[in-house]
Protein backbone atom coordinates (compact mmCIF):
# COMPACT_ATOMS: atom_id res chain seq x y z
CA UNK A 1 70.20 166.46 107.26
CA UNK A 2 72.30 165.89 104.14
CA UNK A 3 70.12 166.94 100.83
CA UNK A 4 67.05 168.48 102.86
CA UNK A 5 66.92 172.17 104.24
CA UNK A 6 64.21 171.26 106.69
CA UNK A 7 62.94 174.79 107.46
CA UNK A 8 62.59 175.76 103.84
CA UNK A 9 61.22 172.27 103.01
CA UNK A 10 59.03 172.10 105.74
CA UNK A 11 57.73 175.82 104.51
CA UNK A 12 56.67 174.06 101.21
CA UNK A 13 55.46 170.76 102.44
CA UNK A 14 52.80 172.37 104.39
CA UNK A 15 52.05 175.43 101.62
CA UNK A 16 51.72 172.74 98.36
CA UNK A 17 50.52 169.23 100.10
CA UNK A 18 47.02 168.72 100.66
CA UNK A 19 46.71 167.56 104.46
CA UNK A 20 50.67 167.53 105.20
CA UNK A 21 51.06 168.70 109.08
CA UNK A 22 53.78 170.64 110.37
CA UNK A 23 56.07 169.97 112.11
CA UNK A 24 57.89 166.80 109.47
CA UNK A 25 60.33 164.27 110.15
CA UNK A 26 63.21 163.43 107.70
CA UNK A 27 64.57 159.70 107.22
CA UNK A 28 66.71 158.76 104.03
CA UNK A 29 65.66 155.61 102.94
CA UNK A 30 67.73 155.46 99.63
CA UNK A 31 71.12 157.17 99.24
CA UNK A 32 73.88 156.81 96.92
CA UNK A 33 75.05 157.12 93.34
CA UNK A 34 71.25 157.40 92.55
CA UNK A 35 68.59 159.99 93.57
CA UNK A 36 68.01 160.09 97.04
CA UNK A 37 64.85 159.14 98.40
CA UNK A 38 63.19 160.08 102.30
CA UNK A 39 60.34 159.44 104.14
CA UNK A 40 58.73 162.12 105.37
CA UNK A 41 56.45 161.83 108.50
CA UNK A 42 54.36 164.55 109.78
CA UNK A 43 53.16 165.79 112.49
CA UNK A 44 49.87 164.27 112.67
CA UNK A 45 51.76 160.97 111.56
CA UNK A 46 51.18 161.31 107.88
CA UNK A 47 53.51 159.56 105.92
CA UNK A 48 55.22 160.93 102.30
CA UNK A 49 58.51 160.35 99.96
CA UNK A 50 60.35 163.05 98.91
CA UNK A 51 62.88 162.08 95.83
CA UNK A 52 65.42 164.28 94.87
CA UNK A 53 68.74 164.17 93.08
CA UNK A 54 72.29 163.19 94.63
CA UNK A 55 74.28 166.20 96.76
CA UNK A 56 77.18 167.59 94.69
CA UNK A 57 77.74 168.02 90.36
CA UNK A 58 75.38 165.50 88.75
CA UNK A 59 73.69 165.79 85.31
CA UNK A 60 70.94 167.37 85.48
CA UNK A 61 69.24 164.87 82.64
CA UNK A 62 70.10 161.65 84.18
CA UNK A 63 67.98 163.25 87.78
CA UNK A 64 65.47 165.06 86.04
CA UNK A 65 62.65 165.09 88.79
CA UNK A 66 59.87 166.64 86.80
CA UNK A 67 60.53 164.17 84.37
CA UNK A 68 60.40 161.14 86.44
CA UNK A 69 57.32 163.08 88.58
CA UNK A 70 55.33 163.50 85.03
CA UNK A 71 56.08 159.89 84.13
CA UNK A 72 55.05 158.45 87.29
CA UNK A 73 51.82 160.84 87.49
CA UNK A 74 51.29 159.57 83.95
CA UNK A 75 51.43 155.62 84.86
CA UNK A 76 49.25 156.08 87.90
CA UNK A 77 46.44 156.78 85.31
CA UNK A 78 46.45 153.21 84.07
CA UNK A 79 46.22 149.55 86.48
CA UNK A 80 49.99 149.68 86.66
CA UNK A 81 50.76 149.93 90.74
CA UNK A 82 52.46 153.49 91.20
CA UNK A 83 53.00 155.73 93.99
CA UNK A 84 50.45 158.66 94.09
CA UNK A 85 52.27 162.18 92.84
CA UNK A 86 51.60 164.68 95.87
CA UNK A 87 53.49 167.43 94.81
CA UNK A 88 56.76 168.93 92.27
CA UNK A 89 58.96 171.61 93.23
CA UNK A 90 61.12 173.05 90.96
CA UNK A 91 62.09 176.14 92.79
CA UNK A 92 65.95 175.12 93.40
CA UNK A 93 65.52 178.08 96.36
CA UNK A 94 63.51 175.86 98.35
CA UNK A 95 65.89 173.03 98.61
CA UNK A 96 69.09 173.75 96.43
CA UNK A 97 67.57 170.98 93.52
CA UNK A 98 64.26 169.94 92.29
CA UNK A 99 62.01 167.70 94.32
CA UNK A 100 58.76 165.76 94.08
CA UNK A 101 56.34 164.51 96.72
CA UNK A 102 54.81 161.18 96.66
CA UNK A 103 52.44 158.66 98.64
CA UNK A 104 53.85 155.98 100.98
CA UNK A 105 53.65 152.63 99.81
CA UNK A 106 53.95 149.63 102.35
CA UNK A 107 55.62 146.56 101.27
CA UNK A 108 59.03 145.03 100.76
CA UNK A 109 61.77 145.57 98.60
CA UNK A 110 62.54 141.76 97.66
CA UNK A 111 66.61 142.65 96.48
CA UNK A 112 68.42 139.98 97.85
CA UNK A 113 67.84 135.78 98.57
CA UNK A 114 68.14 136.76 102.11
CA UNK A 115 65.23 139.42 101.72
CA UNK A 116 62.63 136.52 99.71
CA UNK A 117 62.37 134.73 103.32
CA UNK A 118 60.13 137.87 104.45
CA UNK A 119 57.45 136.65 101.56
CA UNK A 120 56.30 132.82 102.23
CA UNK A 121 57.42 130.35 99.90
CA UNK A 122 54.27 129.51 98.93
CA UNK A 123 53.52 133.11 97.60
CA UNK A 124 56.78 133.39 95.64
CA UNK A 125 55.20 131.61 92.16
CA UNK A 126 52.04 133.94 92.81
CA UNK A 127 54.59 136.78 92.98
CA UNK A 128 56.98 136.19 90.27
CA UNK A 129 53.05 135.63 87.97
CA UNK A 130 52.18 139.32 89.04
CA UNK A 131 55.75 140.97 88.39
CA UNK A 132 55.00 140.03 85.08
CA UNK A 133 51.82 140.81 84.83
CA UNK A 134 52.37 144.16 86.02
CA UNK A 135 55.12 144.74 83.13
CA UNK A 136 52.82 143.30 80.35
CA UNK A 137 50.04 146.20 81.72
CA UNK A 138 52.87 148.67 81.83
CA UNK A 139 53.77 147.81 78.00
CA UNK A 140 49.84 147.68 76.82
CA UNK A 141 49.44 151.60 77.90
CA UNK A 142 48.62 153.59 75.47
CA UNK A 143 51.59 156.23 75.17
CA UNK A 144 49.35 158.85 73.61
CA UNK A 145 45.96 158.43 75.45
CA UNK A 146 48.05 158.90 78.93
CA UNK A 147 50.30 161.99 78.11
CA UNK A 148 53.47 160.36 77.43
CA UNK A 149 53.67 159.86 73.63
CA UNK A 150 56.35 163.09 73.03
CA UNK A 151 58.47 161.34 75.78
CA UNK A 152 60.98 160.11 73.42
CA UNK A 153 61.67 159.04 70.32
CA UNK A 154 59.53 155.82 69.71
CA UNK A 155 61.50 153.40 66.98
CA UNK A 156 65.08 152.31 66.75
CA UNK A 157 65.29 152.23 70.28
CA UNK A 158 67.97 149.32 70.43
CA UNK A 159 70.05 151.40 67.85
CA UNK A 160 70.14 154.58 69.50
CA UNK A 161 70.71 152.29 72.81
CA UNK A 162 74.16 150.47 71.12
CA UNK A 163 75.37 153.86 69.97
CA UNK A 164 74.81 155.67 73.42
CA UNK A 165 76.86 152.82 75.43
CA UNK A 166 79.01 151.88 72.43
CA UNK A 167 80.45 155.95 73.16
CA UNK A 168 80.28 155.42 77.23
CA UNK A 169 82.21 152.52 76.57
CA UNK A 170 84.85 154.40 74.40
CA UNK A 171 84.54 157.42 77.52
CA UNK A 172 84.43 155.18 80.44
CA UNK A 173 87.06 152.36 79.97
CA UNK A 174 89.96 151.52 82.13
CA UNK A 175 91.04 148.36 80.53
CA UNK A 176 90.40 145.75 77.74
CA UNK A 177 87.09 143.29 77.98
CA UNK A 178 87.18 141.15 74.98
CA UNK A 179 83.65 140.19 76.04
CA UNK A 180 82.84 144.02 75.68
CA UNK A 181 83.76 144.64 72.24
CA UNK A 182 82.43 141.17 70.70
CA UNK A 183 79.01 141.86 72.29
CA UNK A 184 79.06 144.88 70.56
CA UNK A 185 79.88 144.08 67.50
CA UNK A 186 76.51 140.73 67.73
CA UNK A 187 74.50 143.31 68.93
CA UNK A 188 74.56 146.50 66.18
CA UNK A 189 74.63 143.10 63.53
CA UNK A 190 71.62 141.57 64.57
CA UNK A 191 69.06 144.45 65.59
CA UNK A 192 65.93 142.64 65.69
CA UNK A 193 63.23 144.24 64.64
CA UNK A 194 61.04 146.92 66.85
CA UNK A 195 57.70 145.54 67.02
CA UNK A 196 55.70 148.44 68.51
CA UNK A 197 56.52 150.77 71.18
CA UNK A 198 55.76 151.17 74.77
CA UNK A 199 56.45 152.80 78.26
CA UNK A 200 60.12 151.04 78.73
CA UNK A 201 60.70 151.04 82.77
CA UNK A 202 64.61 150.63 81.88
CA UNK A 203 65.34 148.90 85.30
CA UNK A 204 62.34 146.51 85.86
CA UNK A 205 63.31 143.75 88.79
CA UNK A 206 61.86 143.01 91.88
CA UNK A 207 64.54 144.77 93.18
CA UNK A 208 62.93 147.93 91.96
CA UNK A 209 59.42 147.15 93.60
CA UNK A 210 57.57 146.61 96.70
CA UNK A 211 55.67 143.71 97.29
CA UNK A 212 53.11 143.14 99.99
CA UNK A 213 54.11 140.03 101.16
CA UNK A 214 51.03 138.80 102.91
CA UNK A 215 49.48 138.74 99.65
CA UNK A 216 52.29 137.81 97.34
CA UNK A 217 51.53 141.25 94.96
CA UNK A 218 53.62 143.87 93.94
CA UNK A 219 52.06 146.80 95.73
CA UNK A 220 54.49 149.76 93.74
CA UNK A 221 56.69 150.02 91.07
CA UNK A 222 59.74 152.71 92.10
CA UNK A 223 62.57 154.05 90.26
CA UNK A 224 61.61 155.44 86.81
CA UNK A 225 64.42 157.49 86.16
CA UNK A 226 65.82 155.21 83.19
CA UNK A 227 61.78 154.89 81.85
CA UNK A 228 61.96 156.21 77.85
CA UNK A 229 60.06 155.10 75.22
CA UNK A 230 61.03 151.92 73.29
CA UNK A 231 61.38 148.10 72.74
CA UNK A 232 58.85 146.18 75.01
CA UNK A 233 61.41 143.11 75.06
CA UNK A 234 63.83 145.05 76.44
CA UNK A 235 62.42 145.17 79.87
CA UNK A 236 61.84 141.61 79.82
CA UNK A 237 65.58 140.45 78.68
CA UNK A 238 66.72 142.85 81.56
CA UNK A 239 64.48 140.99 84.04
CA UNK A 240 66.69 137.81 82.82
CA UNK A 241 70.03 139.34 83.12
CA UNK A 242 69.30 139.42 87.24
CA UNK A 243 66.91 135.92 87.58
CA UNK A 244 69.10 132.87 88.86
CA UNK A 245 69.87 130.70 86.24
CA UNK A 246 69.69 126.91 85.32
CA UNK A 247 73.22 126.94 87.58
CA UNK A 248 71.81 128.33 90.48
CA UNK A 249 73.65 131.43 90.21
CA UNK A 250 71.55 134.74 90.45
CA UNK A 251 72.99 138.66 91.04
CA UNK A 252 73.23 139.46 94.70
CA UNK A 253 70.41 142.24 94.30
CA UNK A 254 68.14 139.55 93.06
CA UNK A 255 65.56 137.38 95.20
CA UNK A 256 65.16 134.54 92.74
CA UNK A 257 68.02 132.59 94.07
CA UNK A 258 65.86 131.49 96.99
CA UNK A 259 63.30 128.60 96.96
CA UNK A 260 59.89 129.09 95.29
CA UNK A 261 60.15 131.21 92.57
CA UNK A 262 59.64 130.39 89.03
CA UNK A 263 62.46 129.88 86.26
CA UNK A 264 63.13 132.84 83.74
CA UNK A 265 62.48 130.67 81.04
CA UNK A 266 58.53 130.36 83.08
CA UNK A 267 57.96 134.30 83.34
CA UNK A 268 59.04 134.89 79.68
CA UNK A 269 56.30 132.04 78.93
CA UNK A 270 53.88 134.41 80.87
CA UNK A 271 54.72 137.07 79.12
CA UNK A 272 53.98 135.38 75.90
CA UNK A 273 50.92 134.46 76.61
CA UNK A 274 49.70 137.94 78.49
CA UNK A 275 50.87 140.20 75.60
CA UNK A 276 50.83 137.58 72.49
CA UNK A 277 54.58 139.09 71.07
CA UNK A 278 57.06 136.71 70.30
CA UNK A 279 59.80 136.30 72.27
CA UNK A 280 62.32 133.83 70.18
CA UNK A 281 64.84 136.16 70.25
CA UNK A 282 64.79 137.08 74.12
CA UNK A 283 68.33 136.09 74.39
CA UNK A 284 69.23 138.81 72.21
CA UNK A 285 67.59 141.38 74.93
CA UNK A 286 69.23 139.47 77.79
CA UNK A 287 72.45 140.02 75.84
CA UNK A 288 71.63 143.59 75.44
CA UNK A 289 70.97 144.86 79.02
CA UNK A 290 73.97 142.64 80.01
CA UNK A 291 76.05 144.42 78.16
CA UNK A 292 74.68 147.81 79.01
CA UNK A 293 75.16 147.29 82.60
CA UNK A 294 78.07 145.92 81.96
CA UNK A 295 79.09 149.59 80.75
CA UNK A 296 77.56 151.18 83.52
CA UNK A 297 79.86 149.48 85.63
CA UNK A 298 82.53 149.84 84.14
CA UNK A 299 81.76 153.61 84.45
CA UNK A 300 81.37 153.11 88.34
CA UNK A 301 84.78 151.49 88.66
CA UNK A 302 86.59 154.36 86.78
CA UNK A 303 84.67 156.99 88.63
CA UNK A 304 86.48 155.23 91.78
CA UNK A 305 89.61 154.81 90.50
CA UNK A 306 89.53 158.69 90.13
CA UNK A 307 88.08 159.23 93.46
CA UNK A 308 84.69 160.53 92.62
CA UNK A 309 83.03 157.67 94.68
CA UNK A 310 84.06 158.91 98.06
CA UNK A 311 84.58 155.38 99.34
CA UNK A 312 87.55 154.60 96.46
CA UNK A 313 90.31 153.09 99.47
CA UNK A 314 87.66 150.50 99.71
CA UNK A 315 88.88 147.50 98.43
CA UNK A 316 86.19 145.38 98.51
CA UNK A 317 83.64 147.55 97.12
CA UNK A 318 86.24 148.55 94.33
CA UNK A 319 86.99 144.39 93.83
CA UNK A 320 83.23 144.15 93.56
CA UNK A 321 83.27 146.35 91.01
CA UNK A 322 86.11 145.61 89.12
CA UNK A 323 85.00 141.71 88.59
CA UNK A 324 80.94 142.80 88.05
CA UNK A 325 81.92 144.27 84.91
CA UNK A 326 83.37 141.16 83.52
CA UNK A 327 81.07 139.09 84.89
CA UNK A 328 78.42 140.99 83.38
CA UNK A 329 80.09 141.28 79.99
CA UNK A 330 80.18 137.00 80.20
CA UNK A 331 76.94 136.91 80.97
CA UNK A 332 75.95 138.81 77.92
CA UNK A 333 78.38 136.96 75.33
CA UNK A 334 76.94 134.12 77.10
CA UNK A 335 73.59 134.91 75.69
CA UNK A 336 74.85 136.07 72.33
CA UNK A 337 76.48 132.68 71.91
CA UNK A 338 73.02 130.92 72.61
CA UNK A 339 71.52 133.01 69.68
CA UNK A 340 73.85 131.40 67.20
């Protein structure tokens, strides 16, 4: 199996985890652009998830596992839902890459309209209530008291942000966005102010979780790899730049377009009232991760233009591409415009 030497793997899975059975089963659940993610099943029907970065040249900082397995081992300590850390291995023998070893977590991954008819309608409000509830409890944890305060840097966290993607942008290009640069340009103008620092998740959606839907809860947060230190807001203005709208229109990865769930404009008000900061300026933070995803893609699209995507004589996956950077860089001067 692509990404898993299953002799030398299987060696370590039953040397380092605690109750893992010989012989294991391989599935890959998530593959990709991002780091790859299996279940592992074993043979007394134990069940795991083994995360490790993509096949071929990557960074190793943007698939750091040990990072990602420290800040996950870190969050488990407090009531956010997490995966249980089993295991790290950093021995690049074992498996040609890091690797870490988690729990398996039931529940659905709500990324798509067609994916909120597996939770009942009437548990979508009670769903959308604990999404954000779970993100307000991720942003009260005390940085320090659970290991993560040397993380990163803690203040100026949109600054260093504009500057990062400002240079991607510069990097990563293939065309002129009007949208791009005039976002920019609001954005390193009207910093608001930092008002205390927390865990930032970086890529907080529902698309990102699992939910048990007979209950309507969010049984595990996944994906940490983007989590830093930083702007609480943040989070939430990314949560806005995938909810449906007042129009009806919501990203394909998103659930919210479906019956049932609250507005954004109702889990900001949550928010508000769970963590008592003020969130006036929320369309500034929508703005923000709008624009920085709107970089990312653009990023995407020249990687396959240049063939590094495998899959570049796709036309449809390169259109989708091509038009979800501008519509991502509308949706951001879209916000910036409501600010003035």
């Amino acid at each position: 199996m692509q990404g898993i030497d299953v002799e030398r793997v299987s060696d370590w899975l039953a040397a380092n985890i605690e109750g893992a059975v010989a012989p294991f089963r391989f599935e890959l659940i998530v593959g990709g652009r991002s780091n790859l993610t299996f279940r592992v099943t074993d043979g007394a029907d134990g069940r795991y998830v083994l995360r490790r970065p993509p096949t071929g040249h990557v960074l190793a900082t943007a698939h750091d596992m040990a990072r990602e397995h420290r800040i996950i081992s870190a969050v488990g300590r407090t009531g956010v839902p997490v995966p249980r850390t089993r295991g790290l291995c950093t021995d690049e023998a074992v498996n040609g890459a890091p690797f870490y070893v988690m729990e398996f977590v039931d529940g659905v991954v709500l990324d798509s309209p067609e994916q909120a008819e597996l939770l009942p309608i009437e548990l979508r409000a009670a769903a959308c209530e604990h999404l954000i509830d779970v993100l307000a409890d991720l942003h009260a944890a005390d940085v320090d008291e659970i290991g993560l305060g040397d993380l990163a840097r803690r203040e100026g966290y949109v600054e260093r942000q504009i500057k990062r993607w400002s240079t991607q942008w510069e990097n990563s290009r293939t065309r002129e966005i009007a949208a791009i640069e005039e976002v920019a340009r609001h954005l390193a103008a009207n910093v608001p102010e930092q008002r205390g620092v927390s865990i930032a998740h970086g890529d907080f959606r529902f698309g990102n979780c699992l939910v048990d839907v007979s209950s309507g809860r969010v049984a595990a947060v996944l994906d940490w790899e983007l989590c830093t230190l930083g702007d609480p807001l943040a989070d939430l203005g990314y949560l806005g730049v995938y909810w449906v709208g007042p129009d009806g229109e919501g990203r394909h990865n998103d659930p919210t377009a479906a019956p049932g769930f609250l507005s954004y404009a109702e889990v900001v008000e949550r928010y508000a009232r769970r963590t008592g900061r003020d969130v006036s300026q929320i369309d500034y933070y929508v703005a923000f991760s709008s624009w920085r995803l709107a970089v990312i893609s653009e990023g995407v699209y020249a990687r396959y233009l240049h063939g590094a995507m495998g899959d570049q004589n796709d036309p449809e996956a390169l259109e989708l591409v091509r038009t979800g950077t501008i519509d991502l860089a509308e949706k951001a001067l879209d916000a910036v415009r409501r600010l003035a």
